[in-house]
N, C-alpha and C. Protein backbone atom coordinates (compact mmCIF):
# COMPACT_ATOMS: atom_id res chain seq x y z
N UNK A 1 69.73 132.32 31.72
CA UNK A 1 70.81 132.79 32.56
C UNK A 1 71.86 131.69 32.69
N UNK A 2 73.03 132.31 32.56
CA UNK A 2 73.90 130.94 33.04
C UNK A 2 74.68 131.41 34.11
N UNK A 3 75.12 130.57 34.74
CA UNK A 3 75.37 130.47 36.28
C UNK A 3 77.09 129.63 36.26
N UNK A 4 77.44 130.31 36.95
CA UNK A 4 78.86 129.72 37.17
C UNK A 4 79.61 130.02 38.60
N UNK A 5 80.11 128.81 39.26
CA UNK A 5 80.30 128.97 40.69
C UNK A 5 81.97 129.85 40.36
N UNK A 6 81.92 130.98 41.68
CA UNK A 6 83.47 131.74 41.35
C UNK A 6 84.51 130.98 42.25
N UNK A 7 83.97 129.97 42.71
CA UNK A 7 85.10 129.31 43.27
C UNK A 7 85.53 128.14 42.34
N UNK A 8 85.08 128.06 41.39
CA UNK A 8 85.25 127.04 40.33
C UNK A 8 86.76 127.20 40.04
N UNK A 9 87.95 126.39 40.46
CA UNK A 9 89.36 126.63 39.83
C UNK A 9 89.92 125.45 39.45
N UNK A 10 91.14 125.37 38.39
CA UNK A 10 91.59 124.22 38.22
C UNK A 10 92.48 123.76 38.94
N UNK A 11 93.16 124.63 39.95
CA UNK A 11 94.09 124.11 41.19
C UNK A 11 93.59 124.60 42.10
N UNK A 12 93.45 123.96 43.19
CA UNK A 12 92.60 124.22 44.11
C UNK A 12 93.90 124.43 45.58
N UNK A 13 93.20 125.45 45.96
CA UNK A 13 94.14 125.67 47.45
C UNK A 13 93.50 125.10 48.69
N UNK A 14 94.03 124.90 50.06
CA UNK A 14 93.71 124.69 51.18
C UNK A 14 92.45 125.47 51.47
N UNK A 15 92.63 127.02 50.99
CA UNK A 15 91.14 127.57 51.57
C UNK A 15 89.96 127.23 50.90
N UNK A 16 90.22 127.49 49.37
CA UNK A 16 89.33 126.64 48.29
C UNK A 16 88.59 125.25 48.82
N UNK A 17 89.55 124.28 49.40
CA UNK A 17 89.13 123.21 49.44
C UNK A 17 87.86 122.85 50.89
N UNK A 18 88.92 124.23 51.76
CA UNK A 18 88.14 124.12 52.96
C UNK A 18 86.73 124.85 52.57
N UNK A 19 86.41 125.67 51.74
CA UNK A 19 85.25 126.56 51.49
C UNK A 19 84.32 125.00 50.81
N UNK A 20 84.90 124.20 49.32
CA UNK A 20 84.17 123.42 49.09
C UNK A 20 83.64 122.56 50.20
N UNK A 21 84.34 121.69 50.98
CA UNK A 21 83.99 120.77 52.38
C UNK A 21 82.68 121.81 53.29
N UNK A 22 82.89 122.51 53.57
CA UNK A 22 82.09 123.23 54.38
C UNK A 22 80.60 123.42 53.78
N UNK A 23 80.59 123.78 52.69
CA UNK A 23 79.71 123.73 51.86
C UNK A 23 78.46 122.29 51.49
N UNK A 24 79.59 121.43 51.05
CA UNK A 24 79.42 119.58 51.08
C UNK A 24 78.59 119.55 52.49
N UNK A 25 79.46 119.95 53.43
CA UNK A 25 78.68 119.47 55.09
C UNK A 25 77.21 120.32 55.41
N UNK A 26 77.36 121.46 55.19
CA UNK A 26 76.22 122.49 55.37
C UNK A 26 74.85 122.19 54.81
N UNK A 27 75.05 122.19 53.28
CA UNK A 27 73.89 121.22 52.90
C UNK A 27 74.25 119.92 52.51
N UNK A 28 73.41 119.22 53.76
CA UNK A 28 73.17 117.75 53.48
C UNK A 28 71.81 117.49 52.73
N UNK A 29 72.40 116.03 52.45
CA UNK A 29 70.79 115.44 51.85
C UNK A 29 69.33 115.72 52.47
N UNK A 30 69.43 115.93 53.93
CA UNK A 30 68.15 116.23 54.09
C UNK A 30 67.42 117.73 54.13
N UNK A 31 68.38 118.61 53.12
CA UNK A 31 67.79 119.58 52.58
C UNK A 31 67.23 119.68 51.26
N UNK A 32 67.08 118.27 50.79
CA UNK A 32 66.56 118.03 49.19
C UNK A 32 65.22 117.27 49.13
N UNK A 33 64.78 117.49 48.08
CA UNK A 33 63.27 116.54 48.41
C UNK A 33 64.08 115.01 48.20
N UNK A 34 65.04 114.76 47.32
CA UNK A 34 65.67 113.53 47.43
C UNK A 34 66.83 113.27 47.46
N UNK A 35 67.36 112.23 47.55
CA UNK A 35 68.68 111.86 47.26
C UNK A 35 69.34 112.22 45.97
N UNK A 36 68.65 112.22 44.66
CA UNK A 36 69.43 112.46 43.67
C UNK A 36 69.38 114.12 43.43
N UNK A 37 68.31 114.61 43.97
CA UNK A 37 68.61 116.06 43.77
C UNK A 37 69.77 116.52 44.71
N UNK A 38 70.19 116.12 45.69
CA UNK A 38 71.51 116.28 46.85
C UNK A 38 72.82 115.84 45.74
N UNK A 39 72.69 114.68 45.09
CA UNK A 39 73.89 114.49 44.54
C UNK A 39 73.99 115.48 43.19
N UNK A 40 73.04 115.34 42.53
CA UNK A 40 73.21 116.86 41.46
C UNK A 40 74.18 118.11 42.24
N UNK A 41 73.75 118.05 43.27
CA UNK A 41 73.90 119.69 44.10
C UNK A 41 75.46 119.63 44.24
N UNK A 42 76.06 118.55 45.26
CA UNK A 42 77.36 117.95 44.84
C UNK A 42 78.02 117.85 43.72
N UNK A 43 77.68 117.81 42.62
CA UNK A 43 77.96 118.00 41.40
C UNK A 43 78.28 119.26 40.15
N UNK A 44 77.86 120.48 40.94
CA UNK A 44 77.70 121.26 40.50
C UNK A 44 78.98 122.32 39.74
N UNK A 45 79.95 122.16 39.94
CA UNK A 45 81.11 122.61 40.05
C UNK A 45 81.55 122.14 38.57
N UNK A 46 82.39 123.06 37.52
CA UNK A 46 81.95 122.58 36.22
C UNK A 46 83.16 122.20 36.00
N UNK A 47 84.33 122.69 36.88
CA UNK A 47 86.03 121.79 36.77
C UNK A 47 85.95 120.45 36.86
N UNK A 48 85.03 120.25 38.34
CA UNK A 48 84.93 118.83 38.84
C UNK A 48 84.13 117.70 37.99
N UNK A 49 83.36 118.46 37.50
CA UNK A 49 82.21 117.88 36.51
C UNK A 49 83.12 117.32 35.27
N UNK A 50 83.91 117.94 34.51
CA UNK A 50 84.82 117.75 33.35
C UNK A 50 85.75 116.54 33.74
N UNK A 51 86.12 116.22 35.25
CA UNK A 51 86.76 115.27 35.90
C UNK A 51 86.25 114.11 35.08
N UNK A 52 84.77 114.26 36.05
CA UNK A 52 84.05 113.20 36.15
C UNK A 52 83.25 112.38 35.08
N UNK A 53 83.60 114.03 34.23
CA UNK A 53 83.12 113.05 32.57
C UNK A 53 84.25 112.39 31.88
N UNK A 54 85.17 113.05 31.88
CA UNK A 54 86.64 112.79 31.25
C UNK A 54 86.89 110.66 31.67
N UNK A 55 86.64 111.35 33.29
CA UNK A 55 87.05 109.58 33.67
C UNK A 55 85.72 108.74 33.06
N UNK A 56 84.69 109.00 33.05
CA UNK A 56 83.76 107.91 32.51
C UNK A 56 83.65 107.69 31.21
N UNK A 57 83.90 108.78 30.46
CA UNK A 57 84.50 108.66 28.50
C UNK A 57 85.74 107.61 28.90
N UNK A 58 86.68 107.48 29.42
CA UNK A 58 88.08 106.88 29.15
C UNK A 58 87.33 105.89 30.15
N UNK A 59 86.48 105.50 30.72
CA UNK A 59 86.07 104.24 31.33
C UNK A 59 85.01 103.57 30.75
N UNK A 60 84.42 104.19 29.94
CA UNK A 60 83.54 103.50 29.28
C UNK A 60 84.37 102.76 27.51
N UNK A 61 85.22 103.52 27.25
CA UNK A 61 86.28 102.87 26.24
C UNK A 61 87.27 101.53 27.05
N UNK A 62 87.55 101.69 28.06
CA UNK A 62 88.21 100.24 28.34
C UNK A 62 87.15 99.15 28.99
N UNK A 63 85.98 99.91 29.17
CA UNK A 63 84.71 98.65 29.01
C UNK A 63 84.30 98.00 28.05
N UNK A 64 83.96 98.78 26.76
CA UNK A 64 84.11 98.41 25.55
C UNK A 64 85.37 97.63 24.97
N UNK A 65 86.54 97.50 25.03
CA UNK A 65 87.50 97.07 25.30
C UNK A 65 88.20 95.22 25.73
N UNK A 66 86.96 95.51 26.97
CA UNK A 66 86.66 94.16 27.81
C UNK A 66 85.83 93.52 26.84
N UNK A 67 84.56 93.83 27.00
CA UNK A 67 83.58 93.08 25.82
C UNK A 67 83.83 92.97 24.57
N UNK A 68 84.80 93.42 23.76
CA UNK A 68 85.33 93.40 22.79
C UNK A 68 86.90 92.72 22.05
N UNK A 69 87.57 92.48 23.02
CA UNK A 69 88.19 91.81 23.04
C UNK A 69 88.44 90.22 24.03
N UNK A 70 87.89 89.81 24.46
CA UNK A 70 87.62 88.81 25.93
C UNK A 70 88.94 87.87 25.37
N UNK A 71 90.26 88.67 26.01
CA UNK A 71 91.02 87.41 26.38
C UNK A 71 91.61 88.16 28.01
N UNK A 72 93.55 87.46 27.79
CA UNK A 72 94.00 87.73 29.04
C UNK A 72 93.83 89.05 29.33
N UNK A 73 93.40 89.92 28.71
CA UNK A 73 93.72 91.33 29.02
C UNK A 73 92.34 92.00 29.69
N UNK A 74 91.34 90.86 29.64
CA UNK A 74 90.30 91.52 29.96
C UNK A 74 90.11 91.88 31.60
N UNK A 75 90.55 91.26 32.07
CA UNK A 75 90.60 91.93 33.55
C UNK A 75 91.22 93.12 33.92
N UNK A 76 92.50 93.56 32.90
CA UNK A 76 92.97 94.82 33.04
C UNK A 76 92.39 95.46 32.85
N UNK A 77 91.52 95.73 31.63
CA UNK A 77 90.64 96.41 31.11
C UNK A 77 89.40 97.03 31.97
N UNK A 78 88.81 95.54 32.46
CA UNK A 78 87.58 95.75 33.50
C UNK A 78 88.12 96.66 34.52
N UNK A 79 89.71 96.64 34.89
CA UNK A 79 90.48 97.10 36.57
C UNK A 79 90.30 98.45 35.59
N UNK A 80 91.07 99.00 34.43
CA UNK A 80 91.25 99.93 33.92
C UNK A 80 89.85 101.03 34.04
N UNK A 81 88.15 100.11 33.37
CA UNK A 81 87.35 100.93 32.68
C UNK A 81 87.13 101.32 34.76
N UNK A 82 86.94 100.37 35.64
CA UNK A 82 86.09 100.83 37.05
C UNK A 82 86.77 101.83 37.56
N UNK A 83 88.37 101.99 37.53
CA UNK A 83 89.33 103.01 37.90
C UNK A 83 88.55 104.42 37.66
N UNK A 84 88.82 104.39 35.98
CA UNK A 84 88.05 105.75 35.69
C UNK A 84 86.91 106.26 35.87
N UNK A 85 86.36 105.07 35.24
CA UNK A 85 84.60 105.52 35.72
C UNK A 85 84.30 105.75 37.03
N UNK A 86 84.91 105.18 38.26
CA UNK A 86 84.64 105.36 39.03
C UNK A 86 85.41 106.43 40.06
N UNK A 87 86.99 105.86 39.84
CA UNK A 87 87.76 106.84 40.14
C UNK A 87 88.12 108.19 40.42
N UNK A 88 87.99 108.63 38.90
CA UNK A 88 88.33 110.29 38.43
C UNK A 88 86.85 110.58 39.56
N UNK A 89 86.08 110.22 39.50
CA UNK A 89 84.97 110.70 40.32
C UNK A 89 85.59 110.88 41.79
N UNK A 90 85.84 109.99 42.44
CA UNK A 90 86.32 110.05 43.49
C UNK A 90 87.63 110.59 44.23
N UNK A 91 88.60 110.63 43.01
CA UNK A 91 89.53 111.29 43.04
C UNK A 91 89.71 113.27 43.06
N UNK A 92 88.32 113.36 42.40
CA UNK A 92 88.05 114.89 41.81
C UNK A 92 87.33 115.75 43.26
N UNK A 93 86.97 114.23 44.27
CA UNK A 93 86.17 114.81 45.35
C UNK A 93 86.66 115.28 46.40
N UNK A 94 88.26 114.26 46.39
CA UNK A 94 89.34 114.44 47.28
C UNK A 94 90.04 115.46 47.46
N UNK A 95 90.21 115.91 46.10
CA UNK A 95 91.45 117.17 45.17
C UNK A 95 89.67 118.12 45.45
N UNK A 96 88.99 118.47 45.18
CA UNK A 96 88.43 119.69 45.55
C UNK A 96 87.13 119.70 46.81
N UNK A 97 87.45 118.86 47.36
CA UNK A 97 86.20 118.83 48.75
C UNK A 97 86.83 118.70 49.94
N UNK A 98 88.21 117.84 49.45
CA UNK A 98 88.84 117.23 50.86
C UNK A 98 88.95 115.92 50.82
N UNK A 99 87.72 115.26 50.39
CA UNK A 99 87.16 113.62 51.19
C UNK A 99 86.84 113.13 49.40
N UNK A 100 86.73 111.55 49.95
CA UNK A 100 86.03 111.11 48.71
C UNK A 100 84.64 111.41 48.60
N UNK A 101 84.24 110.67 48.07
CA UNK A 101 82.68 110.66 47.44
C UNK A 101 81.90 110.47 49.17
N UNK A 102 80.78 111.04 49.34
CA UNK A 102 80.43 110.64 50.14
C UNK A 102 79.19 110.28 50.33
N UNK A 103 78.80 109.83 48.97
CA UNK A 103 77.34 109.00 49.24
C UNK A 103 77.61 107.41 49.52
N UNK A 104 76.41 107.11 50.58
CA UNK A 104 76.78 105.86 51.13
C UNK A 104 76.35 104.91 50.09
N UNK A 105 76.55 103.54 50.42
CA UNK A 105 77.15 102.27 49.52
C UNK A 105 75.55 102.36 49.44
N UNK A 106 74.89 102.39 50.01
CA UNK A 106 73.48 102.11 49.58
C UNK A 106 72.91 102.72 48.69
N UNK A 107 73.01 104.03 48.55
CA UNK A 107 72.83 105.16 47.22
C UNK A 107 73.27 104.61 46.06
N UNK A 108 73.82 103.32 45.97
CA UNK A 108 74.85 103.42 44.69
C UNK A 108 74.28 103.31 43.56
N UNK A 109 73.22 102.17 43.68
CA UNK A 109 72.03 102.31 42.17
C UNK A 109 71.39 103.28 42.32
N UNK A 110 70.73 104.66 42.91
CA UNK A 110 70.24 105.71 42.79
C UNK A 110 71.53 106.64 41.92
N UNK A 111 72.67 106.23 42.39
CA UNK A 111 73.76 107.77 42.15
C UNK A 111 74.22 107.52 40.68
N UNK A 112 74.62 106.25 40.29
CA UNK A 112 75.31 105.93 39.18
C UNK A 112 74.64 106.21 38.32
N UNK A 113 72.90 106.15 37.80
CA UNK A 113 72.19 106.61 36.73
C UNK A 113 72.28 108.24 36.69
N UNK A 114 72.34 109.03 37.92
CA UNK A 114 72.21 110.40 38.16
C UNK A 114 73.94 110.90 37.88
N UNK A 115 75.17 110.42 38.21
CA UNK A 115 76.34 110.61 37.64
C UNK A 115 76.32 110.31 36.48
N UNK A 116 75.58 109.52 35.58
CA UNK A 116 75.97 109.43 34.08
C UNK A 116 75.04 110.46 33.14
N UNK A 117 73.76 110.74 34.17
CA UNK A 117 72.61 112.08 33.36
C UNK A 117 73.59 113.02 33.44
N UNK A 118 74.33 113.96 34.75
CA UNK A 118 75.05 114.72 35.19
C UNK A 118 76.10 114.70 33.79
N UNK A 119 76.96 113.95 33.94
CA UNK A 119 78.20 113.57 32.69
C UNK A 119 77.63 113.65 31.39
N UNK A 120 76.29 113.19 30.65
CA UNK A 120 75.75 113.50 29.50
C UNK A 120 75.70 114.95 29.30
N UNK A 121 74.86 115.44 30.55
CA UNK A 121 74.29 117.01 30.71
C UNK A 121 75.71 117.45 29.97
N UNK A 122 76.33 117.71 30.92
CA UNK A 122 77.83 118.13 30.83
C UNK A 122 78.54 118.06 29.26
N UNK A 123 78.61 116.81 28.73
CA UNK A 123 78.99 116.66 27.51
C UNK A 123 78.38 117.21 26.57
N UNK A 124 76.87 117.03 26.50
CA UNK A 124 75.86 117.43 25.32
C UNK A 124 75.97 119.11 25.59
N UNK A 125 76.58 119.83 26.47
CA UNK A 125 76.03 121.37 26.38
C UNK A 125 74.70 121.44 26.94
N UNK A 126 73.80 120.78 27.77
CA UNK A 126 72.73 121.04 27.76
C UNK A 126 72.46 121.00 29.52
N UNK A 127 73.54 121.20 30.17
CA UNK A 127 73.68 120.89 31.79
C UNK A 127 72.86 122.59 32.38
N UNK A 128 73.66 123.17 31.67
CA UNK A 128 73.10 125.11 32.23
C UNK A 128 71.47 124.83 31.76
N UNK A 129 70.94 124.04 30.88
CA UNK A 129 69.13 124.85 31.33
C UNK A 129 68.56 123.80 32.33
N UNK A 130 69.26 122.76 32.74
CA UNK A 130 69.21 121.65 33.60
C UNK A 130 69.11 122.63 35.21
N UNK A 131 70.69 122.92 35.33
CA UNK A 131 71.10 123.91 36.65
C UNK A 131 70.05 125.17 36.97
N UNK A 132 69.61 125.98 35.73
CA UNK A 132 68.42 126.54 36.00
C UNK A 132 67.28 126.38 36.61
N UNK A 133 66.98 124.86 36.20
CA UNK A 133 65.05 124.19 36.72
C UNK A 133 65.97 124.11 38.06
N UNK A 134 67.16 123.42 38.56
CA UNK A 134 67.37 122.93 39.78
C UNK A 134 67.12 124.41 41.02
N UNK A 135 67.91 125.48 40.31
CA UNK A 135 67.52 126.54 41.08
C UNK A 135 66.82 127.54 41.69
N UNK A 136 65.91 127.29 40.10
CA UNK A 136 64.05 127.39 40.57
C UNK A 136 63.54 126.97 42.00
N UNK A 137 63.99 125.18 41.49
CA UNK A 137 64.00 124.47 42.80
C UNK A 137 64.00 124.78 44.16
N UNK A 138 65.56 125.19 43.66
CA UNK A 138 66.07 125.71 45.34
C UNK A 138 67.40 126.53 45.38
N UNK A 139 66.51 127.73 45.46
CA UNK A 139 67.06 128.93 45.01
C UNK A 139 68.94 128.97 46.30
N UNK A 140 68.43 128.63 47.21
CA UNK A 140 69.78 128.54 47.80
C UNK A 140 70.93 128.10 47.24
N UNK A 141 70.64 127.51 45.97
CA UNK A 141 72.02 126.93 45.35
C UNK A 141 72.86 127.91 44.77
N UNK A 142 72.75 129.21 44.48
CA UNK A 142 73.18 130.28 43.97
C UNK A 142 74.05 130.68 45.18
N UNK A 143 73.67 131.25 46.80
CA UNK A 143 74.53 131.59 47.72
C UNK A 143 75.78 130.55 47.94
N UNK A 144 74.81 129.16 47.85
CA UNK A 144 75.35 127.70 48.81
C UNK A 144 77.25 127.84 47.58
N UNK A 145 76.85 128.37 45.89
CA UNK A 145 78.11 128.08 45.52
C UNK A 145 78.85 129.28 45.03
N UNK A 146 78.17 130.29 45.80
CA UNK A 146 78.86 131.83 45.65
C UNK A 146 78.49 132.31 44.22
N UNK A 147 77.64 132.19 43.28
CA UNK A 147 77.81 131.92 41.79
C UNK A 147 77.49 133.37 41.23
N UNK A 148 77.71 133.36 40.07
CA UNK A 148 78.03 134.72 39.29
C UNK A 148 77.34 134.22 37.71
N UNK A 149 76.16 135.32 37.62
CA UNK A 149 75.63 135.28 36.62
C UNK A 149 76.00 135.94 35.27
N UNK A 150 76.05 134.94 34.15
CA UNK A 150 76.68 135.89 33.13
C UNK A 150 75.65 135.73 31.66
């Protein structure tokens, strides 16, 4: 089955944004057996997802970049690759949630291996039989993102 949220848009309106936020707040982390299954759940949205890969492809090339070239430019590079990689993420949360990212600073070595599985998923085509086991999981994720089976 593949699953696709119908609020999924590439311009997002005030109500859109207020439906995503509400959603973000409703289920929190302590409706997951863990932290990284909460940030998957956050993740789910396949506009926002394309964000978040887009910025870590173009952030992982001006990392490569840095280590590959090491002169004056390498600090731009390093400012350049963390922007995206980290950025478009945070930027994508703003433009469709409301807010930035909102896992705390302490999550950050849990989230960053689980944002780059997420971004592989995504890239390789192989994210929908991923989203499936998750909903097995926890079947609420189907209402929680309004989704439409096709």
């Amino acid at each position: 089955m593949i699953y696709k949220p119908k609020n999924s848009k590439w311009l997002v309106d005030s109500k859109t944004r207020s439906t995503n936020l509400a959603r973000v707040d409703k289920y929190g982390p302590e409706m997951f057996e863990n932290y990284q299954d909460y940030f998957f759940f956050v993740h789910i949205d396949p506009i926002q997802r394309f964000w978040h890969s887009l910025g870590m492809i173009i952030g992982i090339f001006f990392f490569f970049m840095l280590f590959y070239s090491w002169n004056i430019w390498s600090i731009l590079y390093y400012l350049l690759g963390v922007f995206f990689f980290y950025g478009f993420g945070v930027i994508s949360h703003a433009y469709y949630d409301g807010h930035s990212g909102r896992s705390e600073v302490k999550y950050f070595h849990v989230t960053t291996p689980v944002v780059i599985k997420i971004n592989l998923l995504t890239l390789t085509g192989t994210y929908q039989k991923y989203l499936n086991r998750f909903i097995k999981k926890y079947p609420f994720t189907v209402d929680a993102f309004d989704m439409e089976v096709r």
